[in-house]
C-alpha atoms as a PDB file:
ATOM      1  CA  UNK A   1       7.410  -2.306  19.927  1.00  0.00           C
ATOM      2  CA  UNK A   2       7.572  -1.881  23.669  1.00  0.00           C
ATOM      3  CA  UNK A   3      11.279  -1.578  23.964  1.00  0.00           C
ATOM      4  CA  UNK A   4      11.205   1.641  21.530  1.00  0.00           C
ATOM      5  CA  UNK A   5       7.458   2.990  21.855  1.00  0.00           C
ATOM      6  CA  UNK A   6       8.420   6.315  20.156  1.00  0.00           C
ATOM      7  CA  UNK A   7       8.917   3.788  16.835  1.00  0.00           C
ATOM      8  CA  UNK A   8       5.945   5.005  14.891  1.00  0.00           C
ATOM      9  CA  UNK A   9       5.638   1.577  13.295  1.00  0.00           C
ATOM     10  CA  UNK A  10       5.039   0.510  16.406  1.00  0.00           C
ATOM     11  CA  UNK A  11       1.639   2.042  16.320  1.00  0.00           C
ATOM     12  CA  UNK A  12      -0.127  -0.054  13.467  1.00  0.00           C
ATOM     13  CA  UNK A  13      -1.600  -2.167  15.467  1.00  0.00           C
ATOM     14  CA  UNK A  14      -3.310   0.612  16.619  1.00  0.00           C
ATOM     15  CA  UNK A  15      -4.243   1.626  13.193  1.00  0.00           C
ATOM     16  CA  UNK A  16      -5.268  -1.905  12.668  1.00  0.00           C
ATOM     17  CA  UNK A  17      -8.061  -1.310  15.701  1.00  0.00           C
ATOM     18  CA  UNK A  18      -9.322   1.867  14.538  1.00  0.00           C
ATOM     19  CA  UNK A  19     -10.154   0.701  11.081  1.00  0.00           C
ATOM     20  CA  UNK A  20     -11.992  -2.769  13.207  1.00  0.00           C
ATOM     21  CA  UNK A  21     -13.755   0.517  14.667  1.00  0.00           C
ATOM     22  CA  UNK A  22     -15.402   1.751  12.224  1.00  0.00           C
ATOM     23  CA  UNK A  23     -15.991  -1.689  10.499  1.00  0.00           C
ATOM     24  CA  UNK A  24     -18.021  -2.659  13.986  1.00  0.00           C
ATOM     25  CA  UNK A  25     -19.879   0.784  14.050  1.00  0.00           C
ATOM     26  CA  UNK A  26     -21.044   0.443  10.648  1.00  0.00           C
ATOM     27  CA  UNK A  27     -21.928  -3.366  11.447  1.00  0.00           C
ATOM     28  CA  UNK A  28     -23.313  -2.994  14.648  1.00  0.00           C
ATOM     29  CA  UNK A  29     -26.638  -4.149  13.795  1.00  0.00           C
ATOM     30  CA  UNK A  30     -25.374  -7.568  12.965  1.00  0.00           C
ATOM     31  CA  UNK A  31     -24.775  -7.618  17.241  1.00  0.00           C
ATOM     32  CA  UNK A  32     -28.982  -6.672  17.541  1.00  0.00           C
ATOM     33  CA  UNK A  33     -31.909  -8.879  18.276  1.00  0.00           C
ATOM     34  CA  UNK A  34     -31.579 -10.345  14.347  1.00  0.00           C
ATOM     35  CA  UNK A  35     -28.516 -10.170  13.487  1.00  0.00           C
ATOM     36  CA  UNK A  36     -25.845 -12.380  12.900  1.00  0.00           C
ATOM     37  CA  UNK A  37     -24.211 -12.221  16.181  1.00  0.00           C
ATOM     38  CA  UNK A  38     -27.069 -11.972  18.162  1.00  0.00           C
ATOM     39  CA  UNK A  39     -27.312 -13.194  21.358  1.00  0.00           C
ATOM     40  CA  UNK A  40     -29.670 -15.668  20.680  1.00  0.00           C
ATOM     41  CA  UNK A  41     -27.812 -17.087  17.767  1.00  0.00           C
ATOM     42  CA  UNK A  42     -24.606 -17.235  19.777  1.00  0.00           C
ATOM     43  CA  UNK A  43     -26.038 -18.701  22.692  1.00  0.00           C
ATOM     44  CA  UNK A  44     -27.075 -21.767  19.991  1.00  0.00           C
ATOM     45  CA  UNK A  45     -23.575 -21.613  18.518  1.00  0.00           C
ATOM     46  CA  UNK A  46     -21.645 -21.553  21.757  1.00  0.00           C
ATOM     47  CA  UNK A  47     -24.105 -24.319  23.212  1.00  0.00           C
ATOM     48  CA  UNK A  48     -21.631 -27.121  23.074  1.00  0.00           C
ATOM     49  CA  UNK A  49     -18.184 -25.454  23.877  1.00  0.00           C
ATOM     50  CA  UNK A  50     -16.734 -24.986  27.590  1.00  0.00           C
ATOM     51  CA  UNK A  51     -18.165 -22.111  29.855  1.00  0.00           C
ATOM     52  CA  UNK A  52     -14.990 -19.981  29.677  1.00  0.00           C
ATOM     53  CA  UNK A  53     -14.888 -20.092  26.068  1.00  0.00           C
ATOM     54  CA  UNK A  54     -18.401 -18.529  25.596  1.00  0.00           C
ATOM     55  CA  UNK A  55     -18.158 -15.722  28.471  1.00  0.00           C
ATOM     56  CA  UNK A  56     -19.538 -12.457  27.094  1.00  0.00           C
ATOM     57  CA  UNK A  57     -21.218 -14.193  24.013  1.00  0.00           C
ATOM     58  CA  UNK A  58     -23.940 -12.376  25.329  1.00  0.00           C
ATOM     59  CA  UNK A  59     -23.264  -9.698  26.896  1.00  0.00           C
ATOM     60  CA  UNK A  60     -24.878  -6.568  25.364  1.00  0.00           C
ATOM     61  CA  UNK A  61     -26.477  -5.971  22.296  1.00  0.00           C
ATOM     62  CA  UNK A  62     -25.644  -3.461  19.210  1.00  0.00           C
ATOM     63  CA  UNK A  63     -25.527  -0.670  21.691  1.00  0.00           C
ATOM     64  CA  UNK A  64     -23.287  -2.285  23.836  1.00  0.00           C
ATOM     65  CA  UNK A  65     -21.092  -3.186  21.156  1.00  0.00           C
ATOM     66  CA  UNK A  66     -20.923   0.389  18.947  1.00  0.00           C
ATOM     67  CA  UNK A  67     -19.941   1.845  22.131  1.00  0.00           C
ATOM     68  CA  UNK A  68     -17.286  -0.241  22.838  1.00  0.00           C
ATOM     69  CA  UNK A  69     -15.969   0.125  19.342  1.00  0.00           C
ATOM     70  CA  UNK A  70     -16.707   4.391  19.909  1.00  0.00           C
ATOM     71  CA  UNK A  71     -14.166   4.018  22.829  1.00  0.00           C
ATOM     72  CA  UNK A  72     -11.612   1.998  20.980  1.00  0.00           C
ATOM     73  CA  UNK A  73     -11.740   4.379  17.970  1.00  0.00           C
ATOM     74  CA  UNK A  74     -10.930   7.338  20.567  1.00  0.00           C
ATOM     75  CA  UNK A  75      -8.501   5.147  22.290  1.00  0.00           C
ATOM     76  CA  UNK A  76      -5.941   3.979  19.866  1.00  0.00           C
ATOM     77  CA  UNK A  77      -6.396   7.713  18.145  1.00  0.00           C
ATOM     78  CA  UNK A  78      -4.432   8.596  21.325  1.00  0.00           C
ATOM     79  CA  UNK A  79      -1.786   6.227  21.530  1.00  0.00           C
ATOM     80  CA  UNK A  80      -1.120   6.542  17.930  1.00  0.00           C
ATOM     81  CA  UNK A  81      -0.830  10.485  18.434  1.00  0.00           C
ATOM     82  CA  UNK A  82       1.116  10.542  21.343  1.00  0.00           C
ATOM     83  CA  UNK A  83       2.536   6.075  21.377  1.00  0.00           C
ATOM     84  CA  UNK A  84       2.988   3.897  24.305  1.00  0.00           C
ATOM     85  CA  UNK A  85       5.937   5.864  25.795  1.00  0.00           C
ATOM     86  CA  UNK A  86       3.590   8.440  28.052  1.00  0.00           C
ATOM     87  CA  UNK A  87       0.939   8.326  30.846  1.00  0.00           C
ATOM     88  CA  UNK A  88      -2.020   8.733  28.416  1.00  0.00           C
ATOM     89  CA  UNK A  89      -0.821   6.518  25.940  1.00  0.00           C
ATOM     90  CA  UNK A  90      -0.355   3.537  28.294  1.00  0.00           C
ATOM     91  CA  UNK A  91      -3.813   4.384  29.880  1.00  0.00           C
ATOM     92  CA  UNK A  92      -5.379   4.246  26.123  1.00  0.00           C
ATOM     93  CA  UNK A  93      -3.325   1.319  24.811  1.00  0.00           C
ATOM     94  CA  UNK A  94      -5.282  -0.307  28.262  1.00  0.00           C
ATOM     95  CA  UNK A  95      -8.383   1.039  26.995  1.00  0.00           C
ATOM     96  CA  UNK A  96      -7.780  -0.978  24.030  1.00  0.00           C
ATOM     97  CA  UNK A  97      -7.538  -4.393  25.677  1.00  0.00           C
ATOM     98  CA  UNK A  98     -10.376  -4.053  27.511  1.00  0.00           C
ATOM     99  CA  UNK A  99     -12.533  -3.157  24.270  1.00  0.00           C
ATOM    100  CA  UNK A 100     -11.044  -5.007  21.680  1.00  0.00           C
ATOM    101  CA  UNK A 101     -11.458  -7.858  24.482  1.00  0.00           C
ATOM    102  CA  UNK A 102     -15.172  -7.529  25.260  1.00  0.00           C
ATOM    103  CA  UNK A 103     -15.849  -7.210  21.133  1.00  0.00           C
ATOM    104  CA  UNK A 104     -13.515 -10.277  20.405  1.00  0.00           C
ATOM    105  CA  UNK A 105     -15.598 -12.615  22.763  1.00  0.00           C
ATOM    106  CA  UNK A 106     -18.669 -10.837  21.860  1.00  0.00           C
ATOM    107  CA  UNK A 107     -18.318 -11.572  18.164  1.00  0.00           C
ATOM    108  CA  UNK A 108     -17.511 -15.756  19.136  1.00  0.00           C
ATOM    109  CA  UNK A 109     -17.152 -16.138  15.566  1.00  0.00           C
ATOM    110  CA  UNK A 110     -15.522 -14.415  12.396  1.00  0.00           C
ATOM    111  CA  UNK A 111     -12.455 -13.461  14.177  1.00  0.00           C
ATOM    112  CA  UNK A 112      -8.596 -13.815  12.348  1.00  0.00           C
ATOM    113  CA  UNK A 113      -5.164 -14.288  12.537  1.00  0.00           C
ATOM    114  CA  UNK A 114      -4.418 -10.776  12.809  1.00  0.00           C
ATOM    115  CA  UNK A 115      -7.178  -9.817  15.373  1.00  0.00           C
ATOM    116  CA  UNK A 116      -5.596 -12.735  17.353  1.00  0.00           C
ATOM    117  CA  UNK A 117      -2.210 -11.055  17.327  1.00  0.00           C
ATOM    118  CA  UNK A 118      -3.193  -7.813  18.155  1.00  0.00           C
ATOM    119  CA  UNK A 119      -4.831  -9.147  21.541  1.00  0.00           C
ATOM    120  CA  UNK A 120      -1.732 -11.088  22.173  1.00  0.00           C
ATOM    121  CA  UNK A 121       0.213  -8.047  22.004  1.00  0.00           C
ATOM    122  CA  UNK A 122      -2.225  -6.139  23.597  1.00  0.00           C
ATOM    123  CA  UNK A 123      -2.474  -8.598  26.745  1.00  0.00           C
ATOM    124  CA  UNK A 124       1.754  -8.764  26.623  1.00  0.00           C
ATOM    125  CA  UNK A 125       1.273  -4.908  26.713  1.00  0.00           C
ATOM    126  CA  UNK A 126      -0.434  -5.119  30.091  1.00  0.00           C
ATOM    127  CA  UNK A 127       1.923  -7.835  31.555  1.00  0.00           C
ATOM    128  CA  UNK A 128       4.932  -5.429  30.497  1.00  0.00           C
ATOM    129  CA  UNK A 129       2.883  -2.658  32.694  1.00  0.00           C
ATOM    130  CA  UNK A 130       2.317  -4.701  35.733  1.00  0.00           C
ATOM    131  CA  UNK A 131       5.887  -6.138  35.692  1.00  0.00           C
ATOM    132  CA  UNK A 132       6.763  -2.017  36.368  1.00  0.00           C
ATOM    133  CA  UNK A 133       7.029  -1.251  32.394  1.00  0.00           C
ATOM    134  CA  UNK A 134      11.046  -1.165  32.966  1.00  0.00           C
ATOM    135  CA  UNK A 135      13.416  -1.644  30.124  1.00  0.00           C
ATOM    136  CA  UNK A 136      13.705  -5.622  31.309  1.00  0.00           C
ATOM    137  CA  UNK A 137      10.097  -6.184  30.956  1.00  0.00           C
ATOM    138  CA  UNK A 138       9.912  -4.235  27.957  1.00  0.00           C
ATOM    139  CA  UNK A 139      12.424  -6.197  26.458  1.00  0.00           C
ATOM    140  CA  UNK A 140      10.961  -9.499  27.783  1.00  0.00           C
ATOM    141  CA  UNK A 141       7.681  -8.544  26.251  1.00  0.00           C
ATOM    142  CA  UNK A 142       9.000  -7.930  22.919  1.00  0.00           C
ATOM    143  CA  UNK A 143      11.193 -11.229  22.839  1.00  0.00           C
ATOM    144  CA  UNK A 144       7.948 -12.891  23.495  1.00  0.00           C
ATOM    145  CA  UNK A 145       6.069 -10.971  20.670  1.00  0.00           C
ATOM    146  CA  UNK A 146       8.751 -12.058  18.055  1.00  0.00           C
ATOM    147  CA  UNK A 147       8.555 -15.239  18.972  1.00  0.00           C
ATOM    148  CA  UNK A 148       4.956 -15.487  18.151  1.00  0.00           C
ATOM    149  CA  UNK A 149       5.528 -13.558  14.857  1.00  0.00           C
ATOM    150  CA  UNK A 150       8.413 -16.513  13.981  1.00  0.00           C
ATOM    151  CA  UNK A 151       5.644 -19.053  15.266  1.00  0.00           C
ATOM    152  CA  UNK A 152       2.819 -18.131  13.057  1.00  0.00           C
ATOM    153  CA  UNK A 153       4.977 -18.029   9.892  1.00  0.00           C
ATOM    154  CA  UNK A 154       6.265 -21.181  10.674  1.00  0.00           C
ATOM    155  CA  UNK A 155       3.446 -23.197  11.406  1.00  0.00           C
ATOM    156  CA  UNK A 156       1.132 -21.431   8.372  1.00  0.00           C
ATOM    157  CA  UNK A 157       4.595 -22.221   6.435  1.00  0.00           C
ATOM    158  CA  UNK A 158       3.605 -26.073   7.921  1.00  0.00           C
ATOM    159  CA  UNK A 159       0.422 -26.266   7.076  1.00  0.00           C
ATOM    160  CA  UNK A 160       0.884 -25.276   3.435  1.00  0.00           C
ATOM    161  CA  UNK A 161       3.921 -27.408   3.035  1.00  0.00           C
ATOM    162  CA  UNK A 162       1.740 -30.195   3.868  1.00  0.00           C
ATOM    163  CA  UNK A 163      -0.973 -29.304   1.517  1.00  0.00           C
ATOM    164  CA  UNK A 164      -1.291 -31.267  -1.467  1.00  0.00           C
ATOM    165  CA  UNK A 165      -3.558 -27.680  -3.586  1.00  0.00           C
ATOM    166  CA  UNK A 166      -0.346 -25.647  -2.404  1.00  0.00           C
ATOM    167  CA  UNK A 167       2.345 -27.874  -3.483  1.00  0.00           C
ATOM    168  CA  UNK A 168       0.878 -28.320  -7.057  1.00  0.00           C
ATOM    169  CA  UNK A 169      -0.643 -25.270  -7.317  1.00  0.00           C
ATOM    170  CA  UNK A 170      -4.174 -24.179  -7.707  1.00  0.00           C
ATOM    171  CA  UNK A 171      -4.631 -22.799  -3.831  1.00  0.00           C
ATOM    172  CA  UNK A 172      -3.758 -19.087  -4.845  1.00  0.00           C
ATOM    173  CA  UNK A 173      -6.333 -19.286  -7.921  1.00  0.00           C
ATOM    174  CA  UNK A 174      -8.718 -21.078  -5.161  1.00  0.00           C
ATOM    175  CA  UNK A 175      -8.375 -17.944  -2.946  1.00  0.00           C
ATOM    176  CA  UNK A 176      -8.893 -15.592  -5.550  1.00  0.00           C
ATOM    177  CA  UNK A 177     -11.779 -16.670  -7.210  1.00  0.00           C
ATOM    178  CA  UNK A 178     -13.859 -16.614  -3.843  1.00  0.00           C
ATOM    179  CA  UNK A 179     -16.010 -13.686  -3.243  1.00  0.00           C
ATOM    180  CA  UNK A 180     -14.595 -12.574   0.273  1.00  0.00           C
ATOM    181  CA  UNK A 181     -10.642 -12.969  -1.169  1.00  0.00           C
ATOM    182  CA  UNK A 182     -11.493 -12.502  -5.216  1.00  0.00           C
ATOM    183  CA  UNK A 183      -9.428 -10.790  -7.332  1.00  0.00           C
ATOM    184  CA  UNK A 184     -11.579 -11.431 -10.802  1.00  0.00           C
ATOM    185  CA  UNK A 185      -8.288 -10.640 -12.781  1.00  0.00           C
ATOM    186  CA  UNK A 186      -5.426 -12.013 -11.144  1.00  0.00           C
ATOM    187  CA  UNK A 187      -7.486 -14.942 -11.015  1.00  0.00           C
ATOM    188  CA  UNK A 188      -8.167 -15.110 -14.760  1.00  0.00           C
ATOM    189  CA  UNK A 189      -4.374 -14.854 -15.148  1.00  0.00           C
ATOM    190  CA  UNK A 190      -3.609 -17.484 -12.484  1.00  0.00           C
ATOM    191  CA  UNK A 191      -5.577 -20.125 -13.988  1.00  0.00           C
ATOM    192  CA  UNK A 192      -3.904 -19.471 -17.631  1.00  0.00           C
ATOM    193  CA  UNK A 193      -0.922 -19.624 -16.195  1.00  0.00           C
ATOM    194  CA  UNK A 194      -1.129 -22.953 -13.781  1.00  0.00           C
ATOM    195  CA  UNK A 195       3.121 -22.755 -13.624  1.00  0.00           C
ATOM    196  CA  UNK A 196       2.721 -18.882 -11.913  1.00  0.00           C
ATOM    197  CA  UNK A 197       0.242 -20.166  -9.428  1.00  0.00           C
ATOM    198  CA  UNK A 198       2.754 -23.366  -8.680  1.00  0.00           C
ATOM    199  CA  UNK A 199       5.628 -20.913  -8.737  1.00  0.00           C
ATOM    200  CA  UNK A 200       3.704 -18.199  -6.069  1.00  0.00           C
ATOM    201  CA  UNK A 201       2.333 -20.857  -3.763  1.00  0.00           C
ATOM    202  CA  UNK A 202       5.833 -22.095  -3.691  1.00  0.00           C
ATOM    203  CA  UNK A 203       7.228 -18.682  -2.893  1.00  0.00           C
ATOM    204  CA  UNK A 204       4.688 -18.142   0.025  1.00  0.00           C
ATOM    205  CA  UNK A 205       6.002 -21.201   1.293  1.00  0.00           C
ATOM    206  CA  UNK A 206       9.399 -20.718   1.622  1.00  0.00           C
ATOM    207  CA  UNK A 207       9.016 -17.867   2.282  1.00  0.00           C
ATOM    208  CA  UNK A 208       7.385 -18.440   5.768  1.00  0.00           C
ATOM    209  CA  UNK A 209       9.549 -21.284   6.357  1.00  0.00           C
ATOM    210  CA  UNK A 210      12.258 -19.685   5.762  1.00  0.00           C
ATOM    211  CA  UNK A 211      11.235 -16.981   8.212  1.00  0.00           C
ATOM    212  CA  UNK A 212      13.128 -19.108  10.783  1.00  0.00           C
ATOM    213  CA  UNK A 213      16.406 -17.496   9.756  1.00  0.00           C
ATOM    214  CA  UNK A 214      15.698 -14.370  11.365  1.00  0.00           C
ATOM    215  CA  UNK A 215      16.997 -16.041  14.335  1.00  0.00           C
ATOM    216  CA  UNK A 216      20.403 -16.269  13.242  1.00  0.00           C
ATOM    217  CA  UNK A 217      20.426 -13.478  11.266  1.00  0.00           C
ATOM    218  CA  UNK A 218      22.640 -10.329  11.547  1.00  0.00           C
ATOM    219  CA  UNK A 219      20.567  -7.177  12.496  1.00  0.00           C
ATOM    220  CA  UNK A 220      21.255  -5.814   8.933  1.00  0.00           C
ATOM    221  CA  UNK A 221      20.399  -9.041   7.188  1.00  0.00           C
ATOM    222  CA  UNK A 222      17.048  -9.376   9.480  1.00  0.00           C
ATOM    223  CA  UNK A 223      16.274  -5.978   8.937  1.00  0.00           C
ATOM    224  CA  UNK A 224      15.469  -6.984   4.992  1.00  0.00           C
ATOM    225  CA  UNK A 225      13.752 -10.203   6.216  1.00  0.00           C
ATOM    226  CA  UNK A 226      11.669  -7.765   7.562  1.00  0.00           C
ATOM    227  CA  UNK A 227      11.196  -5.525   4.800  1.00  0.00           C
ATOM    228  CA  UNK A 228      10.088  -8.395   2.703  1.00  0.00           C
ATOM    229  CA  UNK A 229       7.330  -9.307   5.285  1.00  0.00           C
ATOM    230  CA  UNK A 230       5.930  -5.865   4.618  1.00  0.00           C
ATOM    231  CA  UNK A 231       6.307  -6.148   0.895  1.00  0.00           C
ATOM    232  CA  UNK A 232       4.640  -9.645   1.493  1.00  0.00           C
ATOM    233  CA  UNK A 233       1.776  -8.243   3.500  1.00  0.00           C
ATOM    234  CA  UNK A 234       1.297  -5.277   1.591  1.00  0.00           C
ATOM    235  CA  UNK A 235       0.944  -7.583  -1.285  1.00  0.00           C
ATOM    236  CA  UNK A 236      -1.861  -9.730   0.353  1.00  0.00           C
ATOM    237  CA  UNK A 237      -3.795  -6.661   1.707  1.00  0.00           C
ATOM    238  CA  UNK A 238      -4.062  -5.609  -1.915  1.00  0.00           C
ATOM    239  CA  UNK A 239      -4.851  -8.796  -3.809  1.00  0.00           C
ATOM    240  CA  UNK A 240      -6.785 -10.430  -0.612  1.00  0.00           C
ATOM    241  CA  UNK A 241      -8.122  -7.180   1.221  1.00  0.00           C
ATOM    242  CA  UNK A 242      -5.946  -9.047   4.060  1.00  0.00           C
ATOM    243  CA  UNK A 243      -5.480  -5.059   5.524  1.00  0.00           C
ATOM    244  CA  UNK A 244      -5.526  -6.387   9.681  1.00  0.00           C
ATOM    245  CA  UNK A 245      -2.434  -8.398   8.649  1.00  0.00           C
ATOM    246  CA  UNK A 246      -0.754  -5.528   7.338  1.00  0.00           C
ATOM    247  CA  UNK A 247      -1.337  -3.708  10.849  1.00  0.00           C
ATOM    248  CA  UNK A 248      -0.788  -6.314  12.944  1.00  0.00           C
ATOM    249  CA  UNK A 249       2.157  -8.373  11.816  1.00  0.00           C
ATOM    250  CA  UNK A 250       4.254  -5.039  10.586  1.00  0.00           C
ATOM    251  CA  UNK A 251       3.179  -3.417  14.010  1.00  0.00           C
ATOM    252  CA  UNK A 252       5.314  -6.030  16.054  1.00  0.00           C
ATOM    253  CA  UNK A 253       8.070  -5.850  13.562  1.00  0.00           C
ATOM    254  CA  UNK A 254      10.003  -3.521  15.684  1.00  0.00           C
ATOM    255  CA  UNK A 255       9.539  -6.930  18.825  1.00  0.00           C
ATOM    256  CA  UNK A 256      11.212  -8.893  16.076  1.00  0.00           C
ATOM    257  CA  UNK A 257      14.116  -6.641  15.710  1.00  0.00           C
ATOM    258  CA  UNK A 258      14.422  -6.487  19.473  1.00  0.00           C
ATOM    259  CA  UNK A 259      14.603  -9.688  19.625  1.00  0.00           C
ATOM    260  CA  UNK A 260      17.375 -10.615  16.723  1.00  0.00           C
ATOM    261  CA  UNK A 261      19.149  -7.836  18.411  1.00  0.00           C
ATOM    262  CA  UNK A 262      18.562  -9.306  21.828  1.00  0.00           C
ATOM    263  CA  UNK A 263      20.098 -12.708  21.007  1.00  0.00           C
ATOM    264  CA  UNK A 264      22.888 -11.492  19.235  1.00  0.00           C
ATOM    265  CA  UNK A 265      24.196  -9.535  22.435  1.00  0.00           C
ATOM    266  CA  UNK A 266      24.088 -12.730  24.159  1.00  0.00           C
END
């Protein structure tokens, strides 16, 4: 993704921030004096946790916040009009860190998977930049952004394994029979069919175990890897409303090509 910025897959992520955009300008209230993430309610629910961890819980109210989330919308517009490869895209993909930044430690709580990925990238971004933004640092910084995508599978691969409701089935049904993650229909058909939710969980499973591979994979072979993390994602956004994770994970998908390619020319 930093290696090849004129990849327009590369800019996802992007798309990924400006849809959080609009979600925080049309929530912004939630960031006033009563809402959920106001500073008085943070400042209870950070109480307890270290000082770093709680710096600018409350810092600005709904104001504060829509405008950051005004700036972001404008700024990852640009880079995914004109991508990381140019003056003004680098200067708005900076933009980006520092907003989606001051929101993520505004918000304390709420956050995800994919919101953490996008800042990791984000802050590798700005490492790449200082390093001189050469093709060795680019490189660098994607090797270090596949890595984290191989990571996360893995150890959410882990975690399931080791879950009792996964490996007997009954944790997809679970999911989608919640309000946030419901899918009234696919649920009904899950819990008639108590073999197909077995037989998915087991898929997601091995699935993100067997992500590992794309280490020792041939470029052609981990270029379908890949295209089955997009069907994957694709499939969650749809049954889940899991959209970030689309963005985010298929936006450093070009870092994890980089990097298969990368360790094969070794």
């Amino acid at each position: 993704m930093f290696t090849h910025p004129e990849l327009l897959i590369s800019r996802l992520i992007f798309v990924g921030l400006v849809i959080e955009s609009f979600q925080i300008v049309y929530l912004r209230e939630a960031f006033g004096q009563h809402g959920i993430f106001s500073r008085s309610h943070l400042q209870l629910l950070t109480a307890a946790v270290a000082w770093h961890q709680r710096v600018g819980a409350t810092l600005g109210g709904a104001g504060a916040v829509g405008t950051a989330a005004i700036l972001q919308l404008g700024a990852a517009t640009v880079v995914i009009a004109v991508g990381t490869g140019t003056v003004p895209g680098i200067a708005a993909a900076l933009v980006c860190l520092v907003t989606a930044g001051y929101i993520r430690m505004r918000r304390q709580i709420g956050g995800s998977g994919a919101e953490q990925l996008t800042f990791i990238a984000l802050v590798t971004f700005a490492i790449v930049m200082v390093a001189g933004g050469g093709e060795t640092a680019r490189v660098m910084g994607d090797v270090f952004i596949g890595a984290q995508i191989v990571l996360a599978y893995l150890a959410a691969g882990a975690a399931k394994a080791f879950s009792s409701t996964w490996r007997r089935g009954g944790a997809m049904s679970g999911i989608l029979s919640t309000e946030c993650y419901g899918l009234p229909l696919m649920n009904g058909i899950l819990r008639a069919h108590p073999g197909l939710d077995r037989f998915l969980g087991w898929t997601v499973i091995v699935w993100e175990l067997g992500f590992l591979a794309i280490l020792f994979a041939p470029p052609p072979v981990a270029l379908g890897i890949l295209i089955s993390g997009a069907a994957f994602h694709v499939m969650c956004a749809f049954l889940m409303g899991l959209n970030r994770f689309t963005w985010a994970f298929c936006g450093c998908y070009p870092a994890v090509f980089v990097m298969v390619t990368t360790l094969h020319s070794m």
